[in-house]
Protein backbone atom coordinates (compact mmCIF):
# COMPACT_ATOMS: atom_id res chain seq x y z
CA UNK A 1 2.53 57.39 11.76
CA UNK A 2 2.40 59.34 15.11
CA UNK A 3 4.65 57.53 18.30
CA UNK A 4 5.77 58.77 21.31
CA UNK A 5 9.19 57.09 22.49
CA UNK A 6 11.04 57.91 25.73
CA UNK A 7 14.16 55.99 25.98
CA UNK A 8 17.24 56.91 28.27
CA UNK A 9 19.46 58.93 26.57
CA UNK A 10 22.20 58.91 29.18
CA UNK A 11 25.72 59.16 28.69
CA UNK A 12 27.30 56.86 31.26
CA UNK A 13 26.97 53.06 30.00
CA UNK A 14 27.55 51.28 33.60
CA UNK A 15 23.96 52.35 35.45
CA UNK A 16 22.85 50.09 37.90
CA UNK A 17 20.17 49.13 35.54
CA UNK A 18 22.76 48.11 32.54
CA UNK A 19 24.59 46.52 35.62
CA UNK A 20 21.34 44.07 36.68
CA UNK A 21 20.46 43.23 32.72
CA UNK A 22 23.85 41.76 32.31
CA UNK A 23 23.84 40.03 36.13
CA UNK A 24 20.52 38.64 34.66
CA UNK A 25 21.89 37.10 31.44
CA UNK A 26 24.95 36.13 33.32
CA UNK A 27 23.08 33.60 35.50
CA UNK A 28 20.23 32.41 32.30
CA UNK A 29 23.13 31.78 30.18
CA UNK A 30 24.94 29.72 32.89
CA UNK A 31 22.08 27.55 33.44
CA UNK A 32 21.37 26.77 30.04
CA UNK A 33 25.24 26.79 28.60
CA UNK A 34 25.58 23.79 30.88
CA UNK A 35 23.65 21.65 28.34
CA UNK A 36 25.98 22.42 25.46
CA UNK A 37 28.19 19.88 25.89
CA UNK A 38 26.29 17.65 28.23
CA UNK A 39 22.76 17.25 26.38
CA UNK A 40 23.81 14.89 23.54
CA UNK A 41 25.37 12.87 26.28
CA UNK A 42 21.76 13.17 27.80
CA UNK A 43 20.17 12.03 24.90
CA UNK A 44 22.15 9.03 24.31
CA UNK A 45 21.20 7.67 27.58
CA UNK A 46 17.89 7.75 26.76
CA UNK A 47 18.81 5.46 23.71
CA UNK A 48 19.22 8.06 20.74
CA UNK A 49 22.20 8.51 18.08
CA UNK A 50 23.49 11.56 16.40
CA UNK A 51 20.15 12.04 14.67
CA UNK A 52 18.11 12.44 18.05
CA UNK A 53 20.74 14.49 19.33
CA UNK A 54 20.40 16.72 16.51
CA UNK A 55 16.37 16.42 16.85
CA UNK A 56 16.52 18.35 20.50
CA UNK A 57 18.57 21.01 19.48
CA UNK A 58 16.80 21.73 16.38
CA UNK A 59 13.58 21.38 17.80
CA UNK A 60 14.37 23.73 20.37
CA UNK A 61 15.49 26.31 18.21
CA UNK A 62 12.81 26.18 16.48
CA UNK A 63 10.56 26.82 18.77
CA UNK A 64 12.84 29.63 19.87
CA UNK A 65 12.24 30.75 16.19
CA UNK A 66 8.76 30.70 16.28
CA UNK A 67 8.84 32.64 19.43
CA UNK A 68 10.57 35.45 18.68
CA UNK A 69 9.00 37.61 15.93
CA UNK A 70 5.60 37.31 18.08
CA UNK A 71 7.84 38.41 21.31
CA UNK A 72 9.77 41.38 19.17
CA UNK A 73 5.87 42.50 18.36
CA UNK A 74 5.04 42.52 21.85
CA UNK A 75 8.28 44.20 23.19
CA UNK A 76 7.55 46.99 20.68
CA UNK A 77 3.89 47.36 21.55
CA UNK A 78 3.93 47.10 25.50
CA UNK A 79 6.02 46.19 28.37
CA UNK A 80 9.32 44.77 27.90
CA UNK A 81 9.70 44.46 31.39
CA UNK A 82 6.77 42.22 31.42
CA UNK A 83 7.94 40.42 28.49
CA UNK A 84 11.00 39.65 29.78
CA UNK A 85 9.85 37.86 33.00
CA UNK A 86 7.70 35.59 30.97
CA UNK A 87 10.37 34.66 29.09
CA UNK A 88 12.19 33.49 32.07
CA UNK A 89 9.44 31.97 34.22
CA UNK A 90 8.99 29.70 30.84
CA UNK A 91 12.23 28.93 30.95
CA UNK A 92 12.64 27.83 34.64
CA UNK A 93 9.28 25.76 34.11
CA UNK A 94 11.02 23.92 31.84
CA UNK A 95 14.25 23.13 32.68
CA UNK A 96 12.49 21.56 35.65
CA UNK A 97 10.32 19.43 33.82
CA UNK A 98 14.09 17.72 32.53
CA UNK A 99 14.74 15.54 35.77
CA UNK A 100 11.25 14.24 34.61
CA UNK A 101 11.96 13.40 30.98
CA UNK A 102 12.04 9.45 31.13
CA UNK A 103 12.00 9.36 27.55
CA UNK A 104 12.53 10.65 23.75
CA UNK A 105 9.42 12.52 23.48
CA UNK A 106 8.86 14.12 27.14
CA UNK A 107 12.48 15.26 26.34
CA UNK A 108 11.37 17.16 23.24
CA UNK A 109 8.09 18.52 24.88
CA UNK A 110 10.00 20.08 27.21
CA UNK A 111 12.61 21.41 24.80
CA UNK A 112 10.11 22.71 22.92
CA UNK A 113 8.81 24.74 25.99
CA UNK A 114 12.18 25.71 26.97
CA UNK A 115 13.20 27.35 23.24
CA UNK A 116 9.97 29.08 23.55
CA UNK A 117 10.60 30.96 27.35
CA UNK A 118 14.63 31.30 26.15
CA UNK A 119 13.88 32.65 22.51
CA UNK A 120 11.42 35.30 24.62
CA UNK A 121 14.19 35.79 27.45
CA UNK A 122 16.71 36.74 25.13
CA UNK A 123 15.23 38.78 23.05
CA UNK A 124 13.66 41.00 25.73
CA UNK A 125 17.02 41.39 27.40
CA UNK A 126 18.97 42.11 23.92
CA UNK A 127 15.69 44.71 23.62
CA UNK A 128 16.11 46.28 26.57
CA UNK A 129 20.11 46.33 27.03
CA UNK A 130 19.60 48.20 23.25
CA UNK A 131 17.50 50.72 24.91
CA UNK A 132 19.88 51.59 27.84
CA UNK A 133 23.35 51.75 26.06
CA UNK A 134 23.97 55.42 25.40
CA UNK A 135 23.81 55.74 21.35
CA UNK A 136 27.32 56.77 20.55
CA UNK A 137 28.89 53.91 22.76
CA UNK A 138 26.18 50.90 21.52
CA UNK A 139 28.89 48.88 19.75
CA UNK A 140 30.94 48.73 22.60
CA UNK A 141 27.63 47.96 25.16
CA UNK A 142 26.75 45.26 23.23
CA UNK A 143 30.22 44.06 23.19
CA UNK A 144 30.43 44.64 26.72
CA UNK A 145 27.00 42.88 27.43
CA UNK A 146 28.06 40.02 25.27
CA UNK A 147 30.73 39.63 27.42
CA UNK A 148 28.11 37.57 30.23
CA UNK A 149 27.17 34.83 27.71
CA UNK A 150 31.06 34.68 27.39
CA UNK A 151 31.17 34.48 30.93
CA UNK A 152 29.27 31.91 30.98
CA UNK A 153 31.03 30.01 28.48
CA UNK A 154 33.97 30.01 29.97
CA UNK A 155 32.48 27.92 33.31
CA UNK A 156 29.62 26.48 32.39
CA UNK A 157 30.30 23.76 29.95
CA UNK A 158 33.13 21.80 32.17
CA UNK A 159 31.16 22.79 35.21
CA UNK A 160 27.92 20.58 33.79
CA UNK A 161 30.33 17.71 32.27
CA UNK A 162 31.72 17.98 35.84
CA UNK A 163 28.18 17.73 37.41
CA UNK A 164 27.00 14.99 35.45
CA UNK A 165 30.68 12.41 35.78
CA UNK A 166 30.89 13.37 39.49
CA UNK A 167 27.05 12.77 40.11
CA UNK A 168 24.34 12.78 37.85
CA UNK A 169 21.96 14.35 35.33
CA UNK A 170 19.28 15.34 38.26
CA UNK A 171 22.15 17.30 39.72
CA UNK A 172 22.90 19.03 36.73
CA UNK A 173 19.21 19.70 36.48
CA UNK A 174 18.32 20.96 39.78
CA UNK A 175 21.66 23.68 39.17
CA UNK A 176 20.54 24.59 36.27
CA UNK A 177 17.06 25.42 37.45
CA UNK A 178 18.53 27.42 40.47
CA UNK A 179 20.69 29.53 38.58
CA UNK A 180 17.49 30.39 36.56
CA UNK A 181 15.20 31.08 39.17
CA UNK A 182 18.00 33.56 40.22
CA UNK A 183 18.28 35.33 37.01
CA UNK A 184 14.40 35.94 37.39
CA UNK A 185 15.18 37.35 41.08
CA UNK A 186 17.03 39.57 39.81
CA UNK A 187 15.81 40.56 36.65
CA UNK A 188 12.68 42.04 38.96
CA UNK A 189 14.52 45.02 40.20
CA UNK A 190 15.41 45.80 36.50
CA UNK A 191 13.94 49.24 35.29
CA UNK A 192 13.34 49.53 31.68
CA UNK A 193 13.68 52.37 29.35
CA UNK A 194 9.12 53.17 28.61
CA UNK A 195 8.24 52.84 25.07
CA UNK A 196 5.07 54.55 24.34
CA UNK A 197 3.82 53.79 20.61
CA UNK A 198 0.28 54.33 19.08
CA UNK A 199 -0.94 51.55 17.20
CA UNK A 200 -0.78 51.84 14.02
CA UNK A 201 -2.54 49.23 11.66
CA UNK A 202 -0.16 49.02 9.10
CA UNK A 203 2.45 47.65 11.08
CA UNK A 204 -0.30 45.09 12.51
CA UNK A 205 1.22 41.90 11.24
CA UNK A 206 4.72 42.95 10.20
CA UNK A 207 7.06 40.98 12.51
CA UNK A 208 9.99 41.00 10.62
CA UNK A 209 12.26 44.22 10.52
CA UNK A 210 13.43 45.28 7.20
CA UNK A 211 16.40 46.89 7.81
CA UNK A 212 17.77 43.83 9.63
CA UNK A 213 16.63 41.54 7.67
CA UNK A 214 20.48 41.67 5.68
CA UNK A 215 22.67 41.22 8.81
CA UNK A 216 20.57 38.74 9.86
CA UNK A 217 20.72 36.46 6.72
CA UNK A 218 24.55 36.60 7.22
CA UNK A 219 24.44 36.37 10.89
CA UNK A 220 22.28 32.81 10.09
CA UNK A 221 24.85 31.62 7.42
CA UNK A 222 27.85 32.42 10.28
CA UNK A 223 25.84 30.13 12.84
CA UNK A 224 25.41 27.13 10.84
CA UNK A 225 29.26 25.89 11.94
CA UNK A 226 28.85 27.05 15.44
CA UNK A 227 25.82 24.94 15.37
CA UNK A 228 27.59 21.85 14.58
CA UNK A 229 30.06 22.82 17.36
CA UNK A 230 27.88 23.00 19.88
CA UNK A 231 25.42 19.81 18.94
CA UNK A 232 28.43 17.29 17.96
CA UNK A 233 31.63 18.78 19.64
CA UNK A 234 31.17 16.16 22.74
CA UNK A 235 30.59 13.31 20.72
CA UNK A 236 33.55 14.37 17.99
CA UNK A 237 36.06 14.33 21.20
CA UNK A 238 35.15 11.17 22.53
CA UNK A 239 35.68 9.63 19.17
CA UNK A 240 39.05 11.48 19.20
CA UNK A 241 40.32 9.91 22.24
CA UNK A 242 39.10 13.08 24.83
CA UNK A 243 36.47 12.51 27.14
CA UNK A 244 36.03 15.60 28.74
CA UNK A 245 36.05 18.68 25.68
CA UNK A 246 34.58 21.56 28.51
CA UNK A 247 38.12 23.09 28.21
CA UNK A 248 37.42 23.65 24.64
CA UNK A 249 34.57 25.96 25.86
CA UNK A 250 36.89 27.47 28.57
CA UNK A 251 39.52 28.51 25.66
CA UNK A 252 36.92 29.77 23.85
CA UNK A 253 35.34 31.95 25.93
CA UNK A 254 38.57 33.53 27.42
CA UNK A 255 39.40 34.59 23.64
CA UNK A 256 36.08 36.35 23.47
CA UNK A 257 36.82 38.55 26.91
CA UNK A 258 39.17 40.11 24.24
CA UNK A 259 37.47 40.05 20.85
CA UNK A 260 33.65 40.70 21.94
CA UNK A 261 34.60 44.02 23.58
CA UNK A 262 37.35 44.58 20.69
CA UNK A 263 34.87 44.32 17.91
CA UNK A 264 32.61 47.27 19.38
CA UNK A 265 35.37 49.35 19.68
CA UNK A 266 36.53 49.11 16.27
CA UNK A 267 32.98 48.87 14.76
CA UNK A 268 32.08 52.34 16.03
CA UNK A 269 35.09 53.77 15.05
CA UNK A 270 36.04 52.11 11.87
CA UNK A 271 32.58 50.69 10.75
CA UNK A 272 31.69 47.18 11.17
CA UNK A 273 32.74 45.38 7.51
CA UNK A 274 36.92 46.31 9.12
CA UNK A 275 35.53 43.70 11.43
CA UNK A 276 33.44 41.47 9.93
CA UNK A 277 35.58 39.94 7.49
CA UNK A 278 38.31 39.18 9.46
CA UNK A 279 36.74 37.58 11.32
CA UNK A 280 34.78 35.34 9.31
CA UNK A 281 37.95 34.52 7.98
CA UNK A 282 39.50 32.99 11.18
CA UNK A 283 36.04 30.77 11.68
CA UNK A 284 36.66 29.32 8.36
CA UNK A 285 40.29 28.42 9.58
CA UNK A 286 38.63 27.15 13.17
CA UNK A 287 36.27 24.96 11.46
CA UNK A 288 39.60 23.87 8.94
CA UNK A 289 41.33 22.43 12.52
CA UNK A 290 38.65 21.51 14.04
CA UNK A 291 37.84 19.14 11.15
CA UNK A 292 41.92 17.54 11.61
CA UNK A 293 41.90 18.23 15.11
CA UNK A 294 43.23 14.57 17.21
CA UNK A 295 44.85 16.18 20.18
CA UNK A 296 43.91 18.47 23.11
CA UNK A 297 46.75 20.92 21.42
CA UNK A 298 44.73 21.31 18.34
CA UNK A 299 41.22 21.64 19.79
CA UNK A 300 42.02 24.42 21.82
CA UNK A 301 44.24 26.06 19.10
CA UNK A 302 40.79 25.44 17.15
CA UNK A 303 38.27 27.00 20.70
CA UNK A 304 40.87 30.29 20.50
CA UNK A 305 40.62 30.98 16.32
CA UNK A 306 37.12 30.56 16.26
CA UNK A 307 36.17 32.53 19.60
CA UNK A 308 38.18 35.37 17.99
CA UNK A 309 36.05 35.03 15.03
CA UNK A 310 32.74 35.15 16.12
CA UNK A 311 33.29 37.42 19.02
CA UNK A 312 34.55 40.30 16.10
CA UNK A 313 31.04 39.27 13.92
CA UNK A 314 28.37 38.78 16.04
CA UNK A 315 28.34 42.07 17.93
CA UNK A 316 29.37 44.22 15.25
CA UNK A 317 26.16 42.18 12.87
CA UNK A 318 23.93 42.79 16.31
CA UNK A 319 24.61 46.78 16.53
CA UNK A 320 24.39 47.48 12.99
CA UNK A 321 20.76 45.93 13.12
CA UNK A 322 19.80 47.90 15.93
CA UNK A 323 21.13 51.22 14.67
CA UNK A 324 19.27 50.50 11.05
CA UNK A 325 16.16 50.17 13.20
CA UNK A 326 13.41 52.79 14.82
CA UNK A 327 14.05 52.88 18.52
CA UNK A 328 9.89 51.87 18.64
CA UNK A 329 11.08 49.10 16.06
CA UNK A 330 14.31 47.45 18.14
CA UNK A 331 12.15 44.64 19.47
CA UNK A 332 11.15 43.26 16.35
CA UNK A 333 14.93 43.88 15.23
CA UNK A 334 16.10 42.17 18.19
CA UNK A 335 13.70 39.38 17.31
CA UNK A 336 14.85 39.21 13.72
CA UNK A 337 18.40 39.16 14.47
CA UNK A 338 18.10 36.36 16.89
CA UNK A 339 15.77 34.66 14.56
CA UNK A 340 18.45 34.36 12.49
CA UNK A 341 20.78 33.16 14.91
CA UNK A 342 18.51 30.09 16.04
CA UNK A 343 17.42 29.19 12.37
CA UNK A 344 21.40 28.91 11.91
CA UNK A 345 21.95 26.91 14.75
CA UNK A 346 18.65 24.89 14.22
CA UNK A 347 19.41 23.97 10.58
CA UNK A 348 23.37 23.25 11.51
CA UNK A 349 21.83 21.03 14.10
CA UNK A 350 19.86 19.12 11.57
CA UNK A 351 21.79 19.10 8.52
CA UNK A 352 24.85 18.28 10.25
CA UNK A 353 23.36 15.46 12.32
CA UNK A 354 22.29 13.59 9.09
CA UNK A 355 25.94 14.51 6.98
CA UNK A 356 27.71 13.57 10.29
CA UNK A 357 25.80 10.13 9.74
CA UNK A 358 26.50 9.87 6.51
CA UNK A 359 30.08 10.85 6.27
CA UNK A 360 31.51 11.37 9.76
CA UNK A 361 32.03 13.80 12.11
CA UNK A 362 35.80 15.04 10.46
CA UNK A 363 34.22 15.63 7.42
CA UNK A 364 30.88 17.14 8.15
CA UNK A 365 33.19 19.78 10.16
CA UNK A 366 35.10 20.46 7.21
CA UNK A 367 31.95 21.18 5.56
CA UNK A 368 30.77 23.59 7.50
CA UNK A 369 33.05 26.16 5.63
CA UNK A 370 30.32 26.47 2.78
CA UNK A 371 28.18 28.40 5.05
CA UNK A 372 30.50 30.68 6.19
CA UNK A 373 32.11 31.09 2.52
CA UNK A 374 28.12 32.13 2.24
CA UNK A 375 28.30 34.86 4.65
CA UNK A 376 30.74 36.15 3.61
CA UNK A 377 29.94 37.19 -0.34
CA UNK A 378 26.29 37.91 1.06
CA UNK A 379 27.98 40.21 3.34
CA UNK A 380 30.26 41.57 0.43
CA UNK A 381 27.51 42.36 -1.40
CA UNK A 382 25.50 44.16 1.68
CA UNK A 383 28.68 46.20 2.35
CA UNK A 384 28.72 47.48 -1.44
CA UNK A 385 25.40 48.62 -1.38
CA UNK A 386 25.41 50.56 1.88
CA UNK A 387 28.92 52.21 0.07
CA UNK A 388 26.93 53.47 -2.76
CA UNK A 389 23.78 54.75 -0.74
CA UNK A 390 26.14 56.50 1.50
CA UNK A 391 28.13 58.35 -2.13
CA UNK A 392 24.55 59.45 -3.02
């Protein structure tokens, strides 16, 4: 196979250019991070129970999943730039089609639409953020970059349970889609990295990356509780006595300023599994409180142990795909290890909604450790094997 790739191969990781990509996702992930909390409430108005509310977010990540190995393809084979505004025009389209959603199924036509323009969006940008982090320091970009969904997180939620018990859904709406038509303003002044590849038949109708394929099975076993945090954590609280759970969100996103950035750090210079299992281990405990939480005290205790768990696995899983991949092949391993986090957050949407009907909310969290107690021997396993190819 013969391929031409120029990509940046600077040694400063703040250029104006890494600067914009994360100002972008900064304002796409506020927009849509305002739903987390807020859309089940959203979706009982219009008359459906924990089953519907688990329909809208599974429905949009799977159309998020269905996007993204045909957007990896395209990133690899032309403009990501392109790609990338697509992505968000989609996604603005969308999320103002919501004020319009009267009922059930205009609600899920335009979630469908929106998972398609966000699983494109965020792909691109993890793509492209990939291709201007300096190689040696790509842990700590990515930890850095993950730091504007964190951000995000830790404004967002409250701000759009706020929005919607001070005024209304339209208002949280409108917002939304303003803060998204921004990140597309800016996101137009964004240079990319060129990636010049020759076609090459063989790789025709391979969307899936190999070499991520691993990180990614563990990455989707890790997002199956988060999943059930994000669809059901609003509904849990109110049946706990607390109306309002967007501090939860707050707490947890202040813990990842610390451990996102952390786990970068001590992936490049220790190796990722020094993170990894640690801190799958404290989102097995989170997911243990959460499950007896009946206080404020004890959710937030629950928001800190499990944002200091995920923010040490996700970007240490997210640079080890990219640095098993091609630089001509990061798309499509961008794609795959996103993939892998909507199926887990599509299927914890699902599955939990019907346990959570079946047994409750306490005890479909406490549940959600068998996933995780998943990851973590698949990721035993994975670590084992790179051990012994790296002896030989």
């Amino acid at each position: 196979m013969m391929e031409k790739t120029i990509i940046a191969q600077k040694s400063r990781l703040w250029t104006a250019d890494f600067c914009l990509i994360c100002l972008t996702n900064t304002f796409m992930f506020l927009g849509f991070q305002m739903f987390i909390p807020t859309f089940p409430l959203y979706v009982e108005k219009l008359g459906g129970g924990e089953m519907a509310v688990g329909l809208t977010v599974g429905i949009f990540s799977i159309s998020a999943i269905l996007s993204r190995p045909i957007s990896g393809k395209l990133l690899d084979q032309g403009s990501r730039r392109k790609i990338f505004l697509i992505g968000l025009v989609i996604s603005l389209v969308a999320i103002s089609g919501y004020p319009l959603s009267v009922n059930l199924f205009l609600l899920l036509l335009f979630r469908l639409l929106h998972g398609a323009g966000f699983g494109m969006a965020t792909t691109s940008a993890g793509t492209i953020v990939a291709d201007l982090i300096p190689p040696r320091r790509l842990g700590e970009g990515i930890g850095y970059y993950g730091l504007t969904n964190t951000l995000s997180m830790a404004f967002a939620p409250a701000v759009g349970l706020f929005i919607i018990y001070k005024y209304n859904f339209t208002a949280l709406f409108i917002i939304s889609a303003v803060l998204a038509a921004v990140a597309l303003l800016v996101s137009y002044f964004i240079h990319c990295p060129e990636i010049i590849k020759k076609a090459d038949t063989s790789e025709k109708y391979n969307y899936i990356e190999p070499a991520a394929i691993i990180p990614s099975l563990v990455m989707l076993f890790a997002c199956m509780p988060f999943g059930a945090i994000t669809t059901f954590i609003s509904l849990y609280s109110i049946e706990r006595g607390i109306e309002n759970i967007g501090f939860f969100f707050t707490f947890y996103a202040v813990i990842l300023f610390v451990s996102r950035p952390l786990s970068g750090i001590l992936a490049d210079k220790h190796g990722p599994s020094k993170v990894v299992f640690p801190g799958m281990l404290l989102m097995g405990i989170a997911m243990a409180v959460i499950s007896m939480a009946d206080s404020y005290w004890w959710f937030a205790v629950a928001a800190l142990i499990f944002g200091m768990g995920i923010g040490l696995v996700m970007p240490s899983l997210q640079s080890l795909t990219v640095k098993k991949a091609l630089p001509s092949r990061r798309g499509t391993a961008m794609s795959t290890f996103f993939l892998s986090f909507d199926v887990g957050i599509g299927m914890g949407s699902l599955i939990w909604g019907v346990v959570s009907h079946m047994v409750g909310f306490s005890t479909m969290y406490a549940l959600t450790i068998i996933p995780l107690a998943a990851a973590f021997l698949l990721y035993i396993k994975y670590n084992k094997t790179e051990q012994v190819q790296q002896q030989n």
